[in-house]
N, C-alpha and C. Protein backbone atom coordinates (compact mmCIF):
# COMPACT_ATOMS: atom_id res chain seq x y z
N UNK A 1 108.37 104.04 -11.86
CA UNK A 1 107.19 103.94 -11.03
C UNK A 1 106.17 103.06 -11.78
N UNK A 2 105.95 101.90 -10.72
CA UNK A 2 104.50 101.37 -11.84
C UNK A 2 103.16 102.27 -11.76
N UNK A 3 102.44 101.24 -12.53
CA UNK A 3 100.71 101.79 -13.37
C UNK A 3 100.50 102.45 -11.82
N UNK A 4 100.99 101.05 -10.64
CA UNK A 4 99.74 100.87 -9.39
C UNK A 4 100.44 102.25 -8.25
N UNK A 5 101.66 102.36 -8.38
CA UNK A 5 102.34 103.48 -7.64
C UNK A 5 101.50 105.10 -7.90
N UNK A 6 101.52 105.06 -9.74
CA UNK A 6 101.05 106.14 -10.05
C UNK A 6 99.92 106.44 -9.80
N UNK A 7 98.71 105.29 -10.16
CA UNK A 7 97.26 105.56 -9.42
C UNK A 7 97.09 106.07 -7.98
N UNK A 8 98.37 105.55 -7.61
CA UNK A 8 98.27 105.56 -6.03
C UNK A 8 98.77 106.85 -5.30
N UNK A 9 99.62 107.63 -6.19
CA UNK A 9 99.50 109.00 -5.90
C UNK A 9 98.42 109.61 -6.29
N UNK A 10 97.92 109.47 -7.44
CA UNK A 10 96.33 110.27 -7.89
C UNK A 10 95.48 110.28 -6.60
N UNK A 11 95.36 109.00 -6.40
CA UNK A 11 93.81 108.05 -5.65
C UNK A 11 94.76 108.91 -3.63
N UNK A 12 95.88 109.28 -3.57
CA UNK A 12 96.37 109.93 -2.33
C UNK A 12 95.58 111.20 -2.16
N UNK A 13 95.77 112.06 -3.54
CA UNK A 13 95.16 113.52 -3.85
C UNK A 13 93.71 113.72 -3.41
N UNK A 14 93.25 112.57 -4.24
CA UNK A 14 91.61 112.90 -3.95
C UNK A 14 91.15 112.17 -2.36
N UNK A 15 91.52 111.26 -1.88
CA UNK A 15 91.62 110.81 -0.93
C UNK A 15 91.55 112.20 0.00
N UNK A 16 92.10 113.05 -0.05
CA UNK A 16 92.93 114.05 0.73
C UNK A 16 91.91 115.06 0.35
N UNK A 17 90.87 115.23 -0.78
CA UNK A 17 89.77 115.93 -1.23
C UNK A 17 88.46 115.66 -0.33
N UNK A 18 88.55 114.43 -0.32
CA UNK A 18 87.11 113.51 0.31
C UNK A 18 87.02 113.71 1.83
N UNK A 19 88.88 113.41 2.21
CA UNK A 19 88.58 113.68 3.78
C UNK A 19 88.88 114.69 4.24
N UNK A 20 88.72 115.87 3.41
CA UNK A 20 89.29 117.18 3.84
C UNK A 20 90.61 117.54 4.83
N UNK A 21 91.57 116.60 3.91
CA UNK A 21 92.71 116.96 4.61
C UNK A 21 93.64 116.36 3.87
N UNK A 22 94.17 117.43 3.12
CA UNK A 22 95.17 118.08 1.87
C UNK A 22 97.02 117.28 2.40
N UNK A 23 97.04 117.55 3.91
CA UNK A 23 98.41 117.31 4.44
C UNK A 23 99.04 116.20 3.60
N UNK A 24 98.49 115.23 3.54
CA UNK A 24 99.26 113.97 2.72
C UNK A 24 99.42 114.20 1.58
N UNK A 25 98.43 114.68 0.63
CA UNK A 25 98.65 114.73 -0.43
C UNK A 25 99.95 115.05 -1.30
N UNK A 26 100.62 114.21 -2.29
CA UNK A 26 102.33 113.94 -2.36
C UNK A 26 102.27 115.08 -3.23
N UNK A 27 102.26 116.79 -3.39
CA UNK A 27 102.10 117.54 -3.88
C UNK A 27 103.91 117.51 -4.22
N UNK A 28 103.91 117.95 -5.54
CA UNK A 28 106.02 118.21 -5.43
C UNK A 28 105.78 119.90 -5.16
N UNK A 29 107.03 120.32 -4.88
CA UNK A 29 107.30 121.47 -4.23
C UNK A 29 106.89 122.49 -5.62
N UNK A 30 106.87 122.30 -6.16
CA UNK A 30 106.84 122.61 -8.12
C UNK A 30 105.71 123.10 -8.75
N UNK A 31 104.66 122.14 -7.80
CA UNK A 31 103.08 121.58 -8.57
C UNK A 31 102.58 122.94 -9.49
N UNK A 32 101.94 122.70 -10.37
CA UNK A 32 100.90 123.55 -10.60
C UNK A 32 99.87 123.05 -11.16
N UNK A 33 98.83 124.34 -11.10
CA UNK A 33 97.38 123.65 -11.23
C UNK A 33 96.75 124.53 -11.90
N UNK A 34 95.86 123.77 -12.74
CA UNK A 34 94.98 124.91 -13.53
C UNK A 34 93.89 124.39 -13.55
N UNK A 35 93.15 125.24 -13.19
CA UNK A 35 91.51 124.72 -13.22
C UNK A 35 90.57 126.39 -14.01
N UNK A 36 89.37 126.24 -14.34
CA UNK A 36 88.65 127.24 -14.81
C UNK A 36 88.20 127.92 -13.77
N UNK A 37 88.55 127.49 -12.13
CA UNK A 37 88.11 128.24 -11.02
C UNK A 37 88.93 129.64 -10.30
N UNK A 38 89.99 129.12 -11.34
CA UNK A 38 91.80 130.15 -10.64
C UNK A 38 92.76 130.63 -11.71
N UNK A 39 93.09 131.32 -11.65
CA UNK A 39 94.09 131.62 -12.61
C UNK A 39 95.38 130.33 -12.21
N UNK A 40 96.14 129.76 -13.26
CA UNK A 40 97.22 128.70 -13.07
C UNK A 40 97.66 128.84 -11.98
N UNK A 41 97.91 128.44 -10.99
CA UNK A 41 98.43 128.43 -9.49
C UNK A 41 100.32 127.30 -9.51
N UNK A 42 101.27 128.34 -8.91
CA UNK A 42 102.04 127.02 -9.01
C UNK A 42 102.70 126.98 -7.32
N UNK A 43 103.26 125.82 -7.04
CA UNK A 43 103.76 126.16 -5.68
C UNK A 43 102.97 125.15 -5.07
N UNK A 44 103.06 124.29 -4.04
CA UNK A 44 102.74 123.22 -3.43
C UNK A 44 101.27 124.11 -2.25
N UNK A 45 102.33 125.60 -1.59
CA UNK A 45 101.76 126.26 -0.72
C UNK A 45 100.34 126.57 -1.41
N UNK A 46 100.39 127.25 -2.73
CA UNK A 46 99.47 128.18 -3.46
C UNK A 46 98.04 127.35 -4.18
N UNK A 47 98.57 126.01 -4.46
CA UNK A 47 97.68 125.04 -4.86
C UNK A 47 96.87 124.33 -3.68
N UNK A 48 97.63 124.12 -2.17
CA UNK A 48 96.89 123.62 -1.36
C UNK A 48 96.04 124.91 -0.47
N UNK A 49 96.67 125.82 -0.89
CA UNK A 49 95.85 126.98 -0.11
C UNK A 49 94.59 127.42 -1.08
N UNK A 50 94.30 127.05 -2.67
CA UNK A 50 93.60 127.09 -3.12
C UNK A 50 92.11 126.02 -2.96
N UNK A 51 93.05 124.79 -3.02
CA UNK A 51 92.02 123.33 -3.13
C UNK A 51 91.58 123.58 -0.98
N UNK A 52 92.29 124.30 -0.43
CA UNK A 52 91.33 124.11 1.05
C UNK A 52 90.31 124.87 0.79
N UNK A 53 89.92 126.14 0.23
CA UNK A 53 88.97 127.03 0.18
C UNK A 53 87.84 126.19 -0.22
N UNK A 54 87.90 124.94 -1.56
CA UNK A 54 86.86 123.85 -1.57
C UNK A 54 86.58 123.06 -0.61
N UNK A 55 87.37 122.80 -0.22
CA UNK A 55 87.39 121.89 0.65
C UNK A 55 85.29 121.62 0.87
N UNK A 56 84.80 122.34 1.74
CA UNK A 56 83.75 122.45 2.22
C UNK A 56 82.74 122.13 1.13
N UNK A 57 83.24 122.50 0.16
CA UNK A 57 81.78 122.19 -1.27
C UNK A 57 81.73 120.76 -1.80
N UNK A 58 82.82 119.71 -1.28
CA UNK A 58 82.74 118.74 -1.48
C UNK A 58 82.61 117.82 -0.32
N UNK A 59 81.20 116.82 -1.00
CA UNK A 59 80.33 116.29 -0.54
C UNK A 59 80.89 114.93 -0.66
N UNK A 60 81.43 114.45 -1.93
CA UNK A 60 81.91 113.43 -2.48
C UNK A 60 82.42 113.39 -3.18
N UNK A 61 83.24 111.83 -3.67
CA UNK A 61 83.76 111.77 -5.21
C UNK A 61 83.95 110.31 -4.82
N UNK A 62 83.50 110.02 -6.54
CA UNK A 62 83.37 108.62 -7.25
C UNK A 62 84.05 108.63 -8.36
N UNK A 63 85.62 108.08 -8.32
CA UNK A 63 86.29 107.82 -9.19
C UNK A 63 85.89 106.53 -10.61
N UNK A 64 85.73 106.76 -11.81
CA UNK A 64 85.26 106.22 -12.90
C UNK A 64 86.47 105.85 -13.62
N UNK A 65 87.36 105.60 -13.66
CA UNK A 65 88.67 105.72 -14.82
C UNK A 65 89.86 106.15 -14.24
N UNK A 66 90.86 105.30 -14.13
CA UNK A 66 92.24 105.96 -14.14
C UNK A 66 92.68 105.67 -15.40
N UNK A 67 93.17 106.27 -16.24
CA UNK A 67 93.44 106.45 -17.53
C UNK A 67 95.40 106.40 -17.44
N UNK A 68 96.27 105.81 -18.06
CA UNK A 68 97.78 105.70 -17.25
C UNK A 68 97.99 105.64 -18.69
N UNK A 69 99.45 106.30 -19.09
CA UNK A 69 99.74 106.36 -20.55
C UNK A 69 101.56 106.94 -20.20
N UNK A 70 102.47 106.02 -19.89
CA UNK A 70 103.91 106.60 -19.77
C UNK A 70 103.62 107.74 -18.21
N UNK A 71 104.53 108.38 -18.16
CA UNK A 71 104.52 109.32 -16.68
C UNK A 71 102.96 110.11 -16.88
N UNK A 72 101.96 109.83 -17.55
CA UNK A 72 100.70 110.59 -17.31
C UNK A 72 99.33 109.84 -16.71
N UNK A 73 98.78 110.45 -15.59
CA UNK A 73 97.73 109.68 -15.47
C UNK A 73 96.41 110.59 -15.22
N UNK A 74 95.43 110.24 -15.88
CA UNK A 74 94.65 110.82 -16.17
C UNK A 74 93.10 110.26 -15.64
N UNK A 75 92.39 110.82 -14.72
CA UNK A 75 91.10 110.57 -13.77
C UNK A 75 89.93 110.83 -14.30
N UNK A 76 89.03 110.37 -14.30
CA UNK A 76 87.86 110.46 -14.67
C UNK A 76 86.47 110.45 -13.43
N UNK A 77 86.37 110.94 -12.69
CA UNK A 77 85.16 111.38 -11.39
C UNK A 77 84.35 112.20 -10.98
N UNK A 78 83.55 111.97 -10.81
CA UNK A 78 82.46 112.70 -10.63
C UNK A 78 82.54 113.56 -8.82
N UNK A 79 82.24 114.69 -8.28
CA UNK A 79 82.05 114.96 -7.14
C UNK A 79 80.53 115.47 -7.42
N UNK A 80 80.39 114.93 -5.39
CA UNK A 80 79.28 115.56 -5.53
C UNK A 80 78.98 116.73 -4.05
């Protein structure tokens, strides 16, 4: 996968944050997620049933940095 594939799943995710609608987002069946808001969540179902409950508190986001290093890519943005 190139740099621009991989950004381009990231930049799908938040995309899918901004317009409040998770459906696209290329989640693998696998995902997990850890944030300081949830205990580790894994499961495509359990992570998008988590990130909809935000859904509503986000106003925005302004991506600053895609950071790409081998299969890792790493975001840098602000919401507001």
């Amino acid at each position: 996968m190139s740099r621009e594939e991989k950004v381009g799943v990231v930049e799908a995710y938040l995309s899918g944050l901004t317009n409040r609608d998770l459906s696209k987002a290329p989640f693998a069946a696998d995902v997990t997620f850890e944030s300081p808001l949830s205990a580790k969540l894994t499961g495509r179902e359990a992570v998008v049933g988590f990130l909809t409950g935000l859904l509503p508190a986000i106003r925005g986001l302004q991506v600053k940095q895609h950071i790409v290093e081998g299969d890792y890519v790493a975001t840098v943005f602000d919401f507001d």
